[in-house]
C-alpha atoms as a PDB file:
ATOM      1  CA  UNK A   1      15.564 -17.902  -3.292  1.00  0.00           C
ATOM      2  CA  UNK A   2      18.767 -17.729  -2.259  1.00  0.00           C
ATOM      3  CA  UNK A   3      21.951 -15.095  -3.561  1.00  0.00           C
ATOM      4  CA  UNK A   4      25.600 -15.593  -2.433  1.00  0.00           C
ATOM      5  CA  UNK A   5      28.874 -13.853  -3.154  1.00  0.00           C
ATOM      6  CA  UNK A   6      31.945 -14.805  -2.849  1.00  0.00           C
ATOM      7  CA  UNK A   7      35.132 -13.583  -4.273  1.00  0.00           C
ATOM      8  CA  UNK A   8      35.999 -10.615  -2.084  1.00  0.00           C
ATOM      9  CA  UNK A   9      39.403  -9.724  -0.270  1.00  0.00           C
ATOM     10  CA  UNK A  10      42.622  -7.712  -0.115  1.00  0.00           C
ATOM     11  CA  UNK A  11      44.239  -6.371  -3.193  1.00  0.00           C
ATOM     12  CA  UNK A  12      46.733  -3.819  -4.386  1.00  0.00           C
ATOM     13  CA  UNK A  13      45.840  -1.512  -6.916  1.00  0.00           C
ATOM     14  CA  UNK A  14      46.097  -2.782 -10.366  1.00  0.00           C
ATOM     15  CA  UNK A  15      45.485  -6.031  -9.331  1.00  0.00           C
ATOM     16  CA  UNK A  16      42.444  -8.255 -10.452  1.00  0.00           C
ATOM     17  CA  UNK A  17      39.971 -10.002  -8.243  1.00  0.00           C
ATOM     18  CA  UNK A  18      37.070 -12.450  -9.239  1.00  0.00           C
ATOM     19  CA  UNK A  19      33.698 -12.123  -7.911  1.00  0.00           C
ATOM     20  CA  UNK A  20      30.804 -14.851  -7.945  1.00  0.00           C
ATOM     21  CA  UNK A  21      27.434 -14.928  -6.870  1.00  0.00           C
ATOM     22  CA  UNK A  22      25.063 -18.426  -7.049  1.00  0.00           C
ATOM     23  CA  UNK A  23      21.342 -18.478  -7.309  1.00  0.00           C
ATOM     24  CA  UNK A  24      19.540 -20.932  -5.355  1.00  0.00           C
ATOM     25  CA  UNK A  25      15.614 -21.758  -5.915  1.00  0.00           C
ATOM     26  CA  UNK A  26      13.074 -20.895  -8.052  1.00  0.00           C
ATOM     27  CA  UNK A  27      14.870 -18.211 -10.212  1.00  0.00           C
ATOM     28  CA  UNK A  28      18.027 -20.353 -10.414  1.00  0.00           C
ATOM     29  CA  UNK A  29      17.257 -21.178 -14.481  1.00  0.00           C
ATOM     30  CA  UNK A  30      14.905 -18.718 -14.684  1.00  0.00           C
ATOM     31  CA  UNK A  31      15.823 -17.086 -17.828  1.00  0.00           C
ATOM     32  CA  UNK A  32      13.424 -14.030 -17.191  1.00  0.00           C
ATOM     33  CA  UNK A  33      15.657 -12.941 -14.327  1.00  0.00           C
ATOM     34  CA  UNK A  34      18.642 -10.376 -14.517  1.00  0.00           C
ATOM     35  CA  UNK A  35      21.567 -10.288 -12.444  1.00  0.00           C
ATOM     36  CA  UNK A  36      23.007  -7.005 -11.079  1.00  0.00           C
ATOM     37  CA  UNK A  37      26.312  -5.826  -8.773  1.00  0.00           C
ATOM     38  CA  UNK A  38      25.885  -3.398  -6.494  1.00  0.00           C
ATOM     39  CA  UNK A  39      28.546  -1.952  -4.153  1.00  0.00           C
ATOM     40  CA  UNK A  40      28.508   0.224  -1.079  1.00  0.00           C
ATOM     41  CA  UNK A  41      31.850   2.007  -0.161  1.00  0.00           C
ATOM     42  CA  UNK A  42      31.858   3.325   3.049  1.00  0.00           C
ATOM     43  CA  UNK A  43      30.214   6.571   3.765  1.00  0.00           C
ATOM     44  CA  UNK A  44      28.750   6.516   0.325  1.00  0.00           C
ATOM     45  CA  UNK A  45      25.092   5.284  -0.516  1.00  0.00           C
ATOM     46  CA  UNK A  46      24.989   2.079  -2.454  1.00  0.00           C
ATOM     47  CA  UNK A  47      25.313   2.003  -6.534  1.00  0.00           C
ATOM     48  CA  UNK A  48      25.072   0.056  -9.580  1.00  0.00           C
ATOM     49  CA  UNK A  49      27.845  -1.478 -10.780  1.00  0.00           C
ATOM     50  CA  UNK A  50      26.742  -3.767 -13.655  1.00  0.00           C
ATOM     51  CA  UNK A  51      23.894  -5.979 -14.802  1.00  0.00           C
ATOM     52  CA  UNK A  52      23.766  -9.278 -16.525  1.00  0.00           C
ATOM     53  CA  UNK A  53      20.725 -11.141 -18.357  1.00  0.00           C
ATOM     54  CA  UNK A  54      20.321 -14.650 -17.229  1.00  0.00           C
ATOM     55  CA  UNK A  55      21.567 -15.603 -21.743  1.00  0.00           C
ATOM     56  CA  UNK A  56      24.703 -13.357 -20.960  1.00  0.00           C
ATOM     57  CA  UNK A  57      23.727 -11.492 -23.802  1.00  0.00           C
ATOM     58  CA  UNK A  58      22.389  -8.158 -22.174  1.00  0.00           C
ATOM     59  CA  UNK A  59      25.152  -6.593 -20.038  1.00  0.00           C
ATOM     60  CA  UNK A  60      25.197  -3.272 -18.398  1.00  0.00           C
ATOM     61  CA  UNK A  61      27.842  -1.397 -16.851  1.00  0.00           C
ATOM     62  CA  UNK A  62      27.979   2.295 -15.040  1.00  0.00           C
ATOM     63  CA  UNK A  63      31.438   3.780 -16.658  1.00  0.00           C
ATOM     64  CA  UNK A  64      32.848   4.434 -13.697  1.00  0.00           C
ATOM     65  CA  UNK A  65      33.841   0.467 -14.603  1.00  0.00           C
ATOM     66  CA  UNK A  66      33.549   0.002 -18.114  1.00  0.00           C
ATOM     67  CA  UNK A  67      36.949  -1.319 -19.814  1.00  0.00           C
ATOM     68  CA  UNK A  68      37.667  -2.802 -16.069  1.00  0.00           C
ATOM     69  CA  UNK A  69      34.982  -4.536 -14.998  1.00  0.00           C
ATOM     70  CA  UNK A  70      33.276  -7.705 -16.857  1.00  0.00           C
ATOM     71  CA  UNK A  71      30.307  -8.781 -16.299  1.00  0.00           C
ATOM     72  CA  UNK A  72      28.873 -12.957 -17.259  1.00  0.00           C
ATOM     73  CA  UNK A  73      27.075 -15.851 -16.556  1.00  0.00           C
ATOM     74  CA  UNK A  74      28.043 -19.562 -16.526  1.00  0.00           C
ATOM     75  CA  UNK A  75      25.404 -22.131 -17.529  1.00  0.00           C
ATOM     76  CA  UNK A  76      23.645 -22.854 -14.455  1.00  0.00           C
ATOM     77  CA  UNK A  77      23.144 -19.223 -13.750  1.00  0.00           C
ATOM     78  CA  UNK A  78      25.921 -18.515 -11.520  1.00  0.00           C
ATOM     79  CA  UNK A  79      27.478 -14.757 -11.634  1.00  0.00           C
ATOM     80  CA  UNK A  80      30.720 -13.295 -12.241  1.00  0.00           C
ATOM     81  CA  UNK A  81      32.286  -9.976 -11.984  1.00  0.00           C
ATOM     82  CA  UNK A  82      35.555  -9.970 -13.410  1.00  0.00           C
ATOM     83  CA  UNK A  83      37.834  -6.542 -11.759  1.00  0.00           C
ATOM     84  CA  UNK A  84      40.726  -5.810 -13.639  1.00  0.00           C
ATOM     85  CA  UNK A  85      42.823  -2.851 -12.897  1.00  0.00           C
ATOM     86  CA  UNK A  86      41.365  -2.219  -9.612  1.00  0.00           C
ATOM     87  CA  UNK A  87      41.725   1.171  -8.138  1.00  0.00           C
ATOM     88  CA  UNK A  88      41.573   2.614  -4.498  1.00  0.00           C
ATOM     89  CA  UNK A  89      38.163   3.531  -4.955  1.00  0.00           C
ATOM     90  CA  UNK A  90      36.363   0.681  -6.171  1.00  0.00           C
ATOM     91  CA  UNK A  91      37.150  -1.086  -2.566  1.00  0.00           C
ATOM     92  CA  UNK A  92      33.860  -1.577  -1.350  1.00  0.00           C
ATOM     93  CA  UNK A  93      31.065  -4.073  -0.018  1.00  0.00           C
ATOM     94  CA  UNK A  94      29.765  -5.949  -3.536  1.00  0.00           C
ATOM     95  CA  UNK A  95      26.555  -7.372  -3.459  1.00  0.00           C
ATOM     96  CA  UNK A  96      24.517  -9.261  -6.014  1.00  0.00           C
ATOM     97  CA  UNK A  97      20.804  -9.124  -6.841  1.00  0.00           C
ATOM     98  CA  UNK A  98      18.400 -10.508  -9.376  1.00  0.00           C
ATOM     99  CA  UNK A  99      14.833  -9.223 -10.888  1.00  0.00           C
ATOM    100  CA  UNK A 100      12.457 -10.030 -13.286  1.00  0.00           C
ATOM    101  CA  UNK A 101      13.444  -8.449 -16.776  1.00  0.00           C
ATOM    102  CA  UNK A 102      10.860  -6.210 -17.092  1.00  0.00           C
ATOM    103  CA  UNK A 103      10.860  -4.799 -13.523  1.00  0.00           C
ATOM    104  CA  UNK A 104      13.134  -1.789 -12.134  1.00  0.00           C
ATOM    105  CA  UNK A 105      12.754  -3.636  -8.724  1.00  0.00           C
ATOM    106  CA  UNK A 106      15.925  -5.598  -7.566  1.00  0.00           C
ATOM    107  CA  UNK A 107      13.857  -8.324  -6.056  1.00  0.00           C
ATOM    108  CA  UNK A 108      16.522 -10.764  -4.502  1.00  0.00           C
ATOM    109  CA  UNK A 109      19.736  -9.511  -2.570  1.00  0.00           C
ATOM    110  CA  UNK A 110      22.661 -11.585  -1.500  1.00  0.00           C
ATOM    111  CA  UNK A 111      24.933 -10.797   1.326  1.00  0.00           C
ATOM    112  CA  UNK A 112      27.878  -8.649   0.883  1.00  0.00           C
ATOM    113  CA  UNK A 113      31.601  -9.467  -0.154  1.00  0.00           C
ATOM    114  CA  UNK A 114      34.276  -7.033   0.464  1.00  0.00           C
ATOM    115  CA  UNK A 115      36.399  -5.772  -1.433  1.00  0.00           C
ATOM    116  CA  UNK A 116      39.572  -3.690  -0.398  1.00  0.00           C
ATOM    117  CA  UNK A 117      42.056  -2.284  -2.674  1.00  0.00           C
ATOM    118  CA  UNK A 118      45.235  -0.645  -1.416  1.00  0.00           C
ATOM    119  CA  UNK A 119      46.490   2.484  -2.962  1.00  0.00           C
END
């Protein structure tokens, strides 16, 4: 199992930036696995961002984003975080993750993209 995101890079604030993350192996059309962002600013310990269900139809977000951020997933699983009206402090490293439904466990963690938003 494999997670990658993509998407990151250099914005001002306000601006909107597209993140994606693809599944690879076994939990690729699993539909009993979630997808979550995570992000990591620097100095700061790593948080939730949002969470997806593999139908699209559960969605989480921490409000720190809500009304900004939105959260999907396209038909062969792939994930995307849609940032509108960025601001200085959501420039971090975002990372997605997948688990089992029923488990509080992120199982599966992709690499980092960054994110950097000028103030």
């Amino acid at each position: 199992v494999q997670l990658q995101a993509s998407g990151g890079g250099l914005v001002q604030a306000g601006d909107s930036l597209r993140l994606s993350c693809t599944i690879s192996g076994r939990i690729a059309s699993d539909y009993t696995y979630d997808m979550g962002w995570f992000r990591q600013a620097p100095g700061k310990e790593r948080e939730f961002v949002a969470s997806v269900s593999r139908d699209g139809r559960r969605i989480s977000y921490t409000n720190a984003v809500k009304g900004r951020f939105t959260v999907s997933r396209d038909k062969d699983g792939t994930g995307n975080l849609q940032m509108n009206i960025l601001r200085f402090e959501d420039t971090a490293v975002y990372y997605c993750a997948a688990k089992l439904r029923a488990s509080s466990i992120w199982e599966y963690w992709g690499r980092g993209t960054l994110v950097t938003v000028s103030s």
